[in-house]
PDB file of N, CA and C in Angstrom:
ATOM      1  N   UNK A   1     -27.537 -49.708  45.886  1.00  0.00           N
ATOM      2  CA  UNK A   1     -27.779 -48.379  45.365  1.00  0.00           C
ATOM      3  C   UNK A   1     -29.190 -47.932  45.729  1.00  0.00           C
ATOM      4  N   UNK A   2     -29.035 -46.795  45.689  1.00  0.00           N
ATOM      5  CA  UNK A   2     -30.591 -46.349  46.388  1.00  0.00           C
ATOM      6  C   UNK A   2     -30.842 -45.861  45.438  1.00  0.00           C
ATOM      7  N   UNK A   3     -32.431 -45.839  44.933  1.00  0.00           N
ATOM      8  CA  UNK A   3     -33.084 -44.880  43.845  1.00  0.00           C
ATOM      9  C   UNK A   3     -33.230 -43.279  44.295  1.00  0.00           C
ATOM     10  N   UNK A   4     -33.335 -42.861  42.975  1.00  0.00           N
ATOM     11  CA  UNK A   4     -33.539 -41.295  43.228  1.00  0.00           C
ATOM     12  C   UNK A   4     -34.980 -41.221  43.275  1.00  0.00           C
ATOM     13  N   UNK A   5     -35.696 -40.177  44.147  1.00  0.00           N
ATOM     14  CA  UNK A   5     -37.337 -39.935  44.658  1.00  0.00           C
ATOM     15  C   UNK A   5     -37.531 -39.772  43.316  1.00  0.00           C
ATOM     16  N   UNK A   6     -39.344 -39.954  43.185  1.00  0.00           N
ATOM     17  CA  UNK A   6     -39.928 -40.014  42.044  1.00  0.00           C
ATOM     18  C   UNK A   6     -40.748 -38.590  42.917  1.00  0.00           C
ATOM     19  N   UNK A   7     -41.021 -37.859  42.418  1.00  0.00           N
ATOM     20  CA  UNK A   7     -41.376 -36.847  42.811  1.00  0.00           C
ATOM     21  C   UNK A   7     -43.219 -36.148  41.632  1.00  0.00           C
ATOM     22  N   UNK A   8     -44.204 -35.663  42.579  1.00  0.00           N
ATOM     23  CA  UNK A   8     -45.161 -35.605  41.254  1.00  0.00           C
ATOM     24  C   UNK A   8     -44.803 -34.393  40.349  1.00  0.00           C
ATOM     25  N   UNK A   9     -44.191 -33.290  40.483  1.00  0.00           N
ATOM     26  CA  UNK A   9     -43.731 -32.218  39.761  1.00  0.00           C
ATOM     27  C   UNK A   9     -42.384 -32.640  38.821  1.00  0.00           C
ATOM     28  N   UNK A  10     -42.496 -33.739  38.476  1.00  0.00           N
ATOM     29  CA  UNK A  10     -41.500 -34.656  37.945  1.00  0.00           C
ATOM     30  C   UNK A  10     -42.476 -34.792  36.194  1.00  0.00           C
ATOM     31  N   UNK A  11     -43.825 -35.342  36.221  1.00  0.00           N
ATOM     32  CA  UNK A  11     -44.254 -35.441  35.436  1.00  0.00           C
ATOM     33  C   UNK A  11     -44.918 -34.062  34.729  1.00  0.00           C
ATOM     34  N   UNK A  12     -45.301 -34.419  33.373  1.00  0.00           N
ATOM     35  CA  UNK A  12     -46.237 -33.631  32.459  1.00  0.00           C
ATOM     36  C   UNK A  12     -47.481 -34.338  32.407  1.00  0.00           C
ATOM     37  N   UNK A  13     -48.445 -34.166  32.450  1.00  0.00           N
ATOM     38  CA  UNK A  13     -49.734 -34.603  32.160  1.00  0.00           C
ATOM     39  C   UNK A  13     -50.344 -33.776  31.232  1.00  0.00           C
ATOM     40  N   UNK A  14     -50.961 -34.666  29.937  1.00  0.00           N
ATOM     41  CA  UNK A  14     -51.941 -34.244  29.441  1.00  0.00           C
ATOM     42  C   UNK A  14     -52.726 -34.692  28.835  1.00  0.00           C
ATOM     43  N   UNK A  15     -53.787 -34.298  27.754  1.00  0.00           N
ATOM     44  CA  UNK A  15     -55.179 -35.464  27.608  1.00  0.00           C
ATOM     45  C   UNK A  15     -54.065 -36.575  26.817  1.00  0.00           C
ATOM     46  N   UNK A  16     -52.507 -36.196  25.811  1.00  0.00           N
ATOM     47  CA  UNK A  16     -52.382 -37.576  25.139  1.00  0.00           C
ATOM     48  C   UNK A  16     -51.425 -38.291  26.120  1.00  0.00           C
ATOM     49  N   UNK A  17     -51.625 -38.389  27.586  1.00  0.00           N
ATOM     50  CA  UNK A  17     -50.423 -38.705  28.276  1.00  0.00           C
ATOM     51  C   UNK A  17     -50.120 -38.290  28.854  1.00  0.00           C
ATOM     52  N   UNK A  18     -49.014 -39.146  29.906  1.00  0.00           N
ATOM     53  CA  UNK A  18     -48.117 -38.799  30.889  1.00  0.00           C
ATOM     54  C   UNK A  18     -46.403 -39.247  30.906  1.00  0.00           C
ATOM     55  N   UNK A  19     -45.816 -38.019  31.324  1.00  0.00           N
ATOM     56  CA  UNK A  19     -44.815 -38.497  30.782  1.00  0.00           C
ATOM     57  C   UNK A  19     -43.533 -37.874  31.773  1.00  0.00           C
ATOM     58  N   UNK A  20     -42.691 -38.843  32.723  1.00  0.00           N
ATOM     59  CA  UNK A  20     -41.602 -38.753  33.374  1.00  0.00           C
ATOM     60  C   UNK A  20     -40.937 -37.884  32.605  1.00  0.00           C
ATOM     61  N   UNK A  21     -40.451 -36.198  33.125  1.00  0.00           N
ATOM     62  CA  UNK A  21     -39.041 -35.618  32.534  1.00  0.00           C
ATOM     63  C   UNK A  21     -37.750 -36.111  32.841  1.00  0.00           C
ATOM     64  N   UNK A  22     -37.345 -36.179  33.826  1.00  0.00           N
ATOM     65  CA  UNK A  22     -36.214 -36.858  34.249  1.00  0.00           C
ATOM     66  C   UNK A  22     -35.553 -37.965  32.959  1.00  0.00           C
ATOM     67  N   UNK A  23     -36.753 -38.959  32.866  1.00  0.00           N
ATOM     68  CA  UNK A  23     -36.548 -40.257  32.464  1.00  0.00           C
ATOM     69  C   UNK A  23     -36.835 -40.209  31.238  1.00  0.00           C
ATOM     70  N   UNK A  24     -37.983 -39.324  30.615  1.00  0.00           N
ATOM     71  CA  UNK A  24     -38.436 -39.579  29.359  1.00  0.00           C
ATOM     72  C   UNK A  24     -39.665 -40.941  29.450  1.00  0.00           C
ATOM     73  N   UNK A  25     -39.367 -41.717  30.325  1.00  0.00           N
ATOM     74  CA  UNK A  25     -40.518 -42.208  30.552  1.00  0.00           C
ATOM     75  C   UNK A  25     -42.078 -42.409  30.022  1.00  0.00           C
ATOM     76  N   UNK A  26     -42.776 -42.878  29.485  1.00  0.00           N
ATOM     77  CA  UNK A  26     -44.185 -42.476  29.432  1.00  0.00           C
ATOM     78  C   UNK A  26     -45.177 -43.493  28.711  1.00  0.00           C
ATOM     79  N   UNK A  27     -46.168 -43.106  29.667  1.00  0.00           N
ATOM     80  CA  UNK A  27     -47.342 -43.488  29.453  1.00  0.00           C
ATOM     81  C   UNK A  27     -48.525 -43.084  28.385  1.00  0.00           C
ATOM     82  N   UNK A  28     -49.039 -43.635  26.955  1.00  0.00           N
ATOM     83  CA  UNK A  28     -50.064 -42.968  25.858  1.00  0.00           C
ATOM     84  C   UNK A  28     -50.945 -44.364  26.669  1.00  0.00           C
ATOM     85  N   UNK A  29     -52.059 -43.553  26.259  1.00  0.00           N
ATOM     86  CA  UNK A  29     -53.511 -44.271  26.572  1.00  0.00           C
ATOM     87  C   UNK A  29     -54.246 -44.687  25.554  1.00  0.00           C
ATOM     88  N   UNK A  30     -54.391 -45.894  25.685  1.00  0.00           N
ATOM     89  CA  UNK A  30     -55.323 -46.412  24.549  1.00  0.00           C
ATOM     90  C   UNK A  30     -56.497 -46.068  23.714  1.00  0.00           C
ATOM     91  N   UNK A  31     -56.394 -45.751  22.027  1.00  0.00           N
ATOM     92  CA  UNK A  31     -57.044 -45.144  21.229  1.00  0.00           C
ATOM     93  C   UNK A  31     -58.783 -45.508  21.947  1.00  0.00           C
ATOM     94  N   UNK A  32     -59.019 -47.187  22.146  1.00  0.00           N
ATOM     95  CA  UNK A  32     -60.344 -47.354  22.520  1.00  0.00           C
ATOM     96  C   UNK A  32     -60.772 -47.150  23.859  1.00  0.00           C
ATOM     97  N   UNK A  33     -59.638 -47.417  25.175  1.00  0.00           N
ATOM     98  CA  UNK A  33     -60.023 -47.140  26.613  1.00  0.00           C
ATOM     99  C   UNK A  33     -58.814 -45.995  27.250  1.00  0.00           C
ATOM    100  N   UNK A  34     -59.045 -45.297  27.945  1.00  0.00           N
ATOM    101  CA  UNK A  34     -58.035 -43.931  27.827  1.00  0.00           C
ATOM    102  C   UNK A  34     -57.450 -44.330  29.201  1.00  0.00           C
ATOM    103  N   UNK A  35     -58.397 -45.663  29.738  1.00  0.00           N
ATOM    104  CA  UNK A  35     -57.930 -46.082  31.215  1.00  0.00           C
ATOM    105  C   UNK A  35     -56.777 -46.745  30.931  1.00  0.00           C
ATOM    106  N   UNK A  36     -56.725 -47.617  29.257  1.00  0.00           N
ATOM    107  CA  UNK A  36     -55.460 -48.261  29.588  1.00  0.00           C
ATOM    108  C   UNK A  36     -54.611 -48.379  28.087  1.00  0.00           C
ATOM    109  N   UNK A  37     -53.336 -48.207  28.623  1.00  0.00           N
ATOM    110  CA  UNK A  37     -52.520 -47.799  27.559  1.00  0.00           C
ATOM    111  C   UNK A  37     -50.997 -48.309  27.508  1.00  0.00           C
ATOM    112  N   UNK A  38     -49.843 -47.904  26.760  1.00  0.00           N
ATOM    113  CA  UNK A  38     -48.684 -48.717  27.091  1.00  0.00           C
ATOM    114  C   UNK A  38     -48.101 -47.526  27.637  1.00  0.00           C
ATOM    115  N   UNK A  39     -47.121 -48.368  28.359  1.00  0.00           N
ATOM    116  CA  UNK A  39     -45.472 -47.574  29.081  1.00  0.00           C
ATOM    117  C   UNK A  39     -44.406 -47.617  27.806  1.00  0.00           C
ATOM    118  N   UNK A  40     -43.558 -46.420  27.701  1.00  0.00           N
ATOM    119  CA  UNK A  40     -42.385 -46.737  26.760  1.00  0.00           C
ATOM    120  C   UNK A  40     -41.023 -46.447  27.641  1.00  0.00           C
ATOM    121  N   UNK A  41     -40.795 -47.323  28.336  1.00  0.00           N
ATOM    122  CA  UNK A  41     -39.799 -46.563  29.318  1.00  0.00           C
ATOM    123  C   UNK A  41     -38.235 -46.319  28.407  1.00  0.00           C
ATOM    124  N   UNK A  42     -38.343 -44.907  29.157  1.00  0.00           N
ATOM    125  CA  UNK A  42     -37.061 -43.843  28.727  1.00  0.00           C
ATOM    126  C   UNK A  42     -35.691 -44.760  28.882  1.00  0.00           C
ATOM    127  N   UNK A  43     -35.596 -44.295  30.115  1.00  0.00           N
ATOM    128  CA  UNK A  43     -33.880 -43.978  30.773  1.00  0.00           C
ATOM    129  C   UNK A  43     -34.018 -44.595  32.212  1.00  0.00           C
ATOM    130  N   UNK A  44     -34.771 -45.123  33.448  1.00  0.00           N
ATOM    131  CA  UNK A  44     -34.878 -44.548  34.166  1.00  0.00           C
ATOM    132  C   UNK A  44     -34.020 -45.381  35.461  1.00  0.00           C
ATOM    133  N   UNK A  45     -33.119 -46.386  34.733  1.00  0.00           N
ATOM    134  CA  UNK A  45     -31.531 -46.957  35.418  1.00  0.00           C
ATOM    135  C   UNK A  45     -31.059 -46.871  34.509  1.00  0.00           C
ATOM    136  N   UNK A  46     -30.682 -45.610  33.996  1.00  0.00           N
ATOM    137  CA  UNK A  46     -29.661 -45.352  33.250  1.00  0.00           C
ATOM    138  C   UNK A  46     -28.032 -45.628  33.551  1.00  0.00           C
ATOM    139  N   UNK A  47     -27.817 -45.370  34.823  1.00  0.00           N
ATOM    140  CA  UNK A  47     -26.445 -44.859  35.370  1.00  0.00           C
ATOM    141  C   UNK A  47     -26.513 -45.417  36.775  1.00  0.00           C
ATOM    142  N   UNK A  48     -26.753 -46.491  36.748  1.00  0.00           N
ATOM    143  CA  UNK A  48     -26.949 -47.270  38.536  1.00  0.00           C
ATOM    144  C   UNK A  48     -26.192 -46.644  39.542  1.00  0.00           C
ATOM    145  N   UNK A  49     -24.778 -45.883  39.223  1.00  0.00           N
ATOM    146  CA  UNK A  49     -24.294 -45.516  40.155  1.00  0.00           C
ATOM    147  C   UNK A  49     -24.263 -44.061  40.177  1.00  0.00           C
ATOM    148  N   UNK A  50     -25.181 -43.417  39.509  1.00  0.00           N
ATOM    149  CA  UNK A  50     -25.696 -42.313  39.729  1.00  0.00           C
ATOM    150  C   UNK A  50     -26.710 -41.789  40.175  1.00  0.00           C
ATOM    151  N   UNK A  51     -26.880 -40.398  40.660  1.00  0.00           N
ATOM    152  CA  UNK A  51     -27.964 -40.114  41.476  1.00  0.00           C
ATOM    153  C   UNK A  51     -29.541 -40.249  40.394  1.00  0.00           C
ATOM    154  N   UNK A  52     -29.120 -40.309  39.318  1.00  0.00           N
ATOM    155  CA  UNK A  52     -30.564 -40.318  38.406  1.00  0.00           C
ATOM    156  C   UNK A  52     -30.788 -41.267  38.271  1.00  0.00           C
ATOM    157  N   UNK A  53     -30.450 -42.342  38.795  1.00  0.00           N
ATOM    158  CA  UNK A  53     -31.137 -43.657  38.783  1.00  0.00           C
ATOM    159  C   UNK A  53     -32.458 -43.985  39.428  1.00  0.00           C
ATOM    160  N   UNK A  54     -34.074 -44.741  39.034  1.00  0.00           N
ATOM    161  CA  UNK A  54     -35.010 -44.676  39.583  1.00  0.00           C
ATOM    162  C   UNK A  54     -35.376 -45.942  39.263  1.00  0.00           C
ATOM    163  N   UNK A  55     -36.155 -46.351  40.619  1.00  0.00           N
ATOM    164  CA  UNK A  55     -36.728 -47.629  40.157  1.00  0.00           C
ATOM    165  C   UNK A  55     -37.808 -47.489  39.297  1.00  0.00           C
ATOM    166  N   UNK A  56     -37.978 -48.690  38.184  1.00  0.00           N
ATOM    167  CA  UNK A  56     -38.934 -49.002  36.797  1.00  0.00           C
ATOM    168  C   UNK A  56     -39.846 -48.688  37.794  1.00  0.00           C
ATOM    169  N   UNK A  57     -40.240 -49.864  38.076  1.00  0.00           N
ATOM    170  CA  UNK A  57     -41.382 -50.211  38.585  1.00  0.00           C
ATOM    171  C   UNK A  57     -42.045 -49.708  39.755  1.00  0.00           C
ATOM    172  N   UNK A  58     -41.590 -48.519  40.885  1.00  0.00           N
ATOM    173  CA  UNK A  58     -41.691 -47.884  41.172  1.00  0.00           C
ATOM    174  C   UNK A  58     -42.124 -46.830  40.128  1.00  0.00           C
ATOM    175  N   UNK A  59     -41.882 -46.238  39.432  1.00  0.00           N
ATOM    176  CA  UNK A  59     -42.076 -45.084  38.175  1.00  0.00           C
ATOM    177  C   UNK A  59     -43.270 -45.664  37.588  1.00  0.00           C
ATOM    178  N   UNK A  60     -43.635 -46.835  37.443  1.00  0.00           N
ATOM    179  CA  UNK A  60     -44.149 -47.213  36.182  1.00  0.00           C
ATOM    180  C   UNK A  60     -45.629 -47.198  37.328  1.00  0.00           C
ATOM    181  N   UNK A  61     -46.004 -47.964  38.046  1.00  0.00           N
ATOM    182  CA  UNK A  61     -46.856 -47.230  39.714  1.00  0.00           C
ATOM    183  C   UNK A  61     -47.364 -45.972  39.898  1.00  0.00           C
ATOM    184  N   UNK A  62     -46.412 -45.416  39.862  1.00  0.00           N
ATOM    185  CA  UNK A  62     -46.873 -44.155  40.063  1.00  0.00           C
ATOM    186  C   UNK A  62     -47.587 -43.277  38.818  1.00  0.00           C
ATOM    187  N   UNK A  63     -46.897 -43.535  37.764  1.00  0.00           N
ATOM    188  CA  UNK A  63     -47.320 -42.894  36.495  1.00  0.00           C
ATOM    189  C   UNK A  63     -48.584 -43.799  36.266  1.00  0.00           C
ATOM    190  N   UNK A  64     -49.340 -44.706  36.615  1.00  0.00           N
ATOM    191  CA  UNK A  64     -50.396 -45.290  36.631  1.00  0.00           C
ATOM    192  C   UNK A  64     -51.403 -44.930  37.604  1.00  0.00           C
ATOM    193  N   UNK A  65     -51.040 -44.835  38.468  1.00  0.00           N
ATOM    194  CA  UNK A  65     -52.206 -43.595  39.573  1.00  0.00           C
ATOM    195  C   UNK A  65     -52.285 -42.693  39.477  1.00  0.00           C
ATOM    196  N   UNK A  66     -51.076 -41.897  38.878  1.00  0.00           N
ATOM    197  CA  UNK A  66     -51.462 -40.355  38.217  1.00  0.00           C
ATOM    198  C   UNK A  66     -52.008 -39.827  37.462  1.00  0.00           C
ATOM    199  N   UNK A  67     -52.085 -41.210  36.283  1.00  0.00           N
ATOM    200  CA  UNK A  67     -52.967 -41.111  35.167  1.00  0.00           C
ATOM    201  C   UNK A  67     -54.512 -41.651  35.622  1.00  0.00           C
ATOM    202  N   UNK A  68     -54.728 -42.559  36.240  1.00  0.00           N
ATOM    203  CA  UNK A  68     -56.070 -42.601  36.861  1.00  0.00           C
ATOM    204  C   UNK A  68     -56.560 -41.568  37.338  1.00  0.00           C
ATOM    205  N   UNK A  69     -55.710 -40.825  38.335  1.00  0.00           N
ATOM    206  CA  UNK A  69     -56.522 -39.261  39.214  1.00  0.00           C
ATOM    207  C   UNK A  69     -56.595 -38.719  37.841  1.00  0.00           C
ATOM    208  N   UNK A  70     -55.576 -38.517  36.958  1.00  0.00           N
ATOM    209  CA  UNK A  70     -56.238 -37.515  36.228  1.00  0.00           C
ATOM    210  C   UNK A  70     -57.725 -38.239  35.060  1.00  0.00           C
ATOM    211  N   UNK A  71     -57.900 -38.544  35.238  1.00  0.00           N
ATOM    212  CA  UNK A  71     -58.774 -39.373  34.324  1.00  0.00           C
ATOM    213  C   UNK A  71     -60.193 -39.310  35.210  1.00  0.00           C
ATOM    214  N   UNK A  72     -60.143 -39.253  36.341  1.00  0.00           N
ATOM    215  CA  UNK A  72     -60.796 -39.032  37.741  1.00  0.00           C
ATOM    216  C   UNK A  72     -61.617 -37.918  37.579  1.00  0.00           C
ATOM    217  N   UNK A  73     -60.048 -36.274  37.182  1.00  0.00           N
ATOM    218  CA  UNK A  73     -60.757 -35.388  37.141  1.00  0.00           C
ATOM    219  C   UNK A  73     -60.742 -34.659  36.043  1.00  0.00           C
ATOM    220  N   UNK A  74     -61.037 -35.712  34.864  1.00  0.00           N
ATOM    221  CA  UNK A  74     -61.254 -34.864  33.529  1.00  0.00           C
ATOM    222  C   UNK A  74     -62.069 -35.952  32.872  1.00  0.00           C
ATOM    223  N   UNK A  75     -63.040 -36.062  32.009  1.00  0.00           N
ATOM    224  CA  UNK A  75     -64.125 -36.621  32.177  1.00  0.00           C
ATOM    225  C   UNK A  75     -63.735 -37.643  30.436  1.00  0.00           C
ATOM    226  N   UNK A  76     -63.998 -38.621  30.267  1.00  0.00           N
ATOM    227  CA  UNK A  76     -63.409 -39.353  29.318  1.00  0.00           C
ATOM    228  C   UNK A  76     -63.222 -38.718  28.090  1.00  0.00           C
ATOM    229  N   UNK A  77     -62.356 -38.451  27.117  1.00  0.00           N
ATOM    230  CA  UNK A  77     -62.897 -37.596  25.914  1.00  0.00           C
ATOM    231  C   UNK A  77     -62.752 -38.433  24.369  1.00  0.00           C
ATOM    232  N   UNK A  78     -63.094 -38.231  23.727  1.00  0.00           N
ATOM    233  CA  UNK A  78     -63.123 -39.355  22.412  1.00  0.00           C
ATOM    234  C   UNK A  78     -62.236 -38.543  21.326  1.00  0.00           C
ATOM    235  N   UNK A  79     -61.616 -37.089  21.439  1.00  0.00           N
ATOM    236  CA  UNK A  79     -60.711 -37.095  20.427  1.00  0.00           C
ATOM    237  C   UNK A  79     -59.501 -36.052  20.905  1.00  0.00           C
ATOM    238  N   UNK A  80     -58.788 -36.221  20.243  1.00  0.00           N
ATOM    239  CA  UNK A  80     -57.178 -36.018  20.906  1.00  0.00           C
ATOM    240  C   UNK A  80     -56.192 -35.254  19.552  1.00  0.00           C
TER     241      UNK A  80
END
């Protein structure tokens, strides 16, 4: 089975997070370091033999460099 593209207009970003629509997916950032935080994964092999199927760990990659750039370009903040 082939995964479905993870695409960046796929996610929401914002200061509490990032978060896969497709999948529900997402990433909160840690109360003390905003660099690091947990994954709660959604859905995202839900239906293996469907087209909305995505690889974890692929997803889980990407939603981790996305949250770094954005963290890149918004400057650390202490309340949420």
């Amino acid at each position: 089975m082939a995964s479905s593209l993870i695409r960046r207009d796929q996610f929401e970003i914002t200061p509490e997070g990032i978060t896969h629509l497709p999948t529900g997916t997402r990433l909160t950032p840690g109360p003390a370091d905003a660099g690091s935080g947990v994954i709660r994964s959604g859905r995202p092999g839900k239906d293996p033999g469907s087209e909305d199927g995505y690889d974890c760990d692929e997803l889980h990659r990407i939603m981790r460099e996305l949250w770094a750039e954005y963290l890149m370009n918004h400057p650390p903040f202490t309340e949420r």
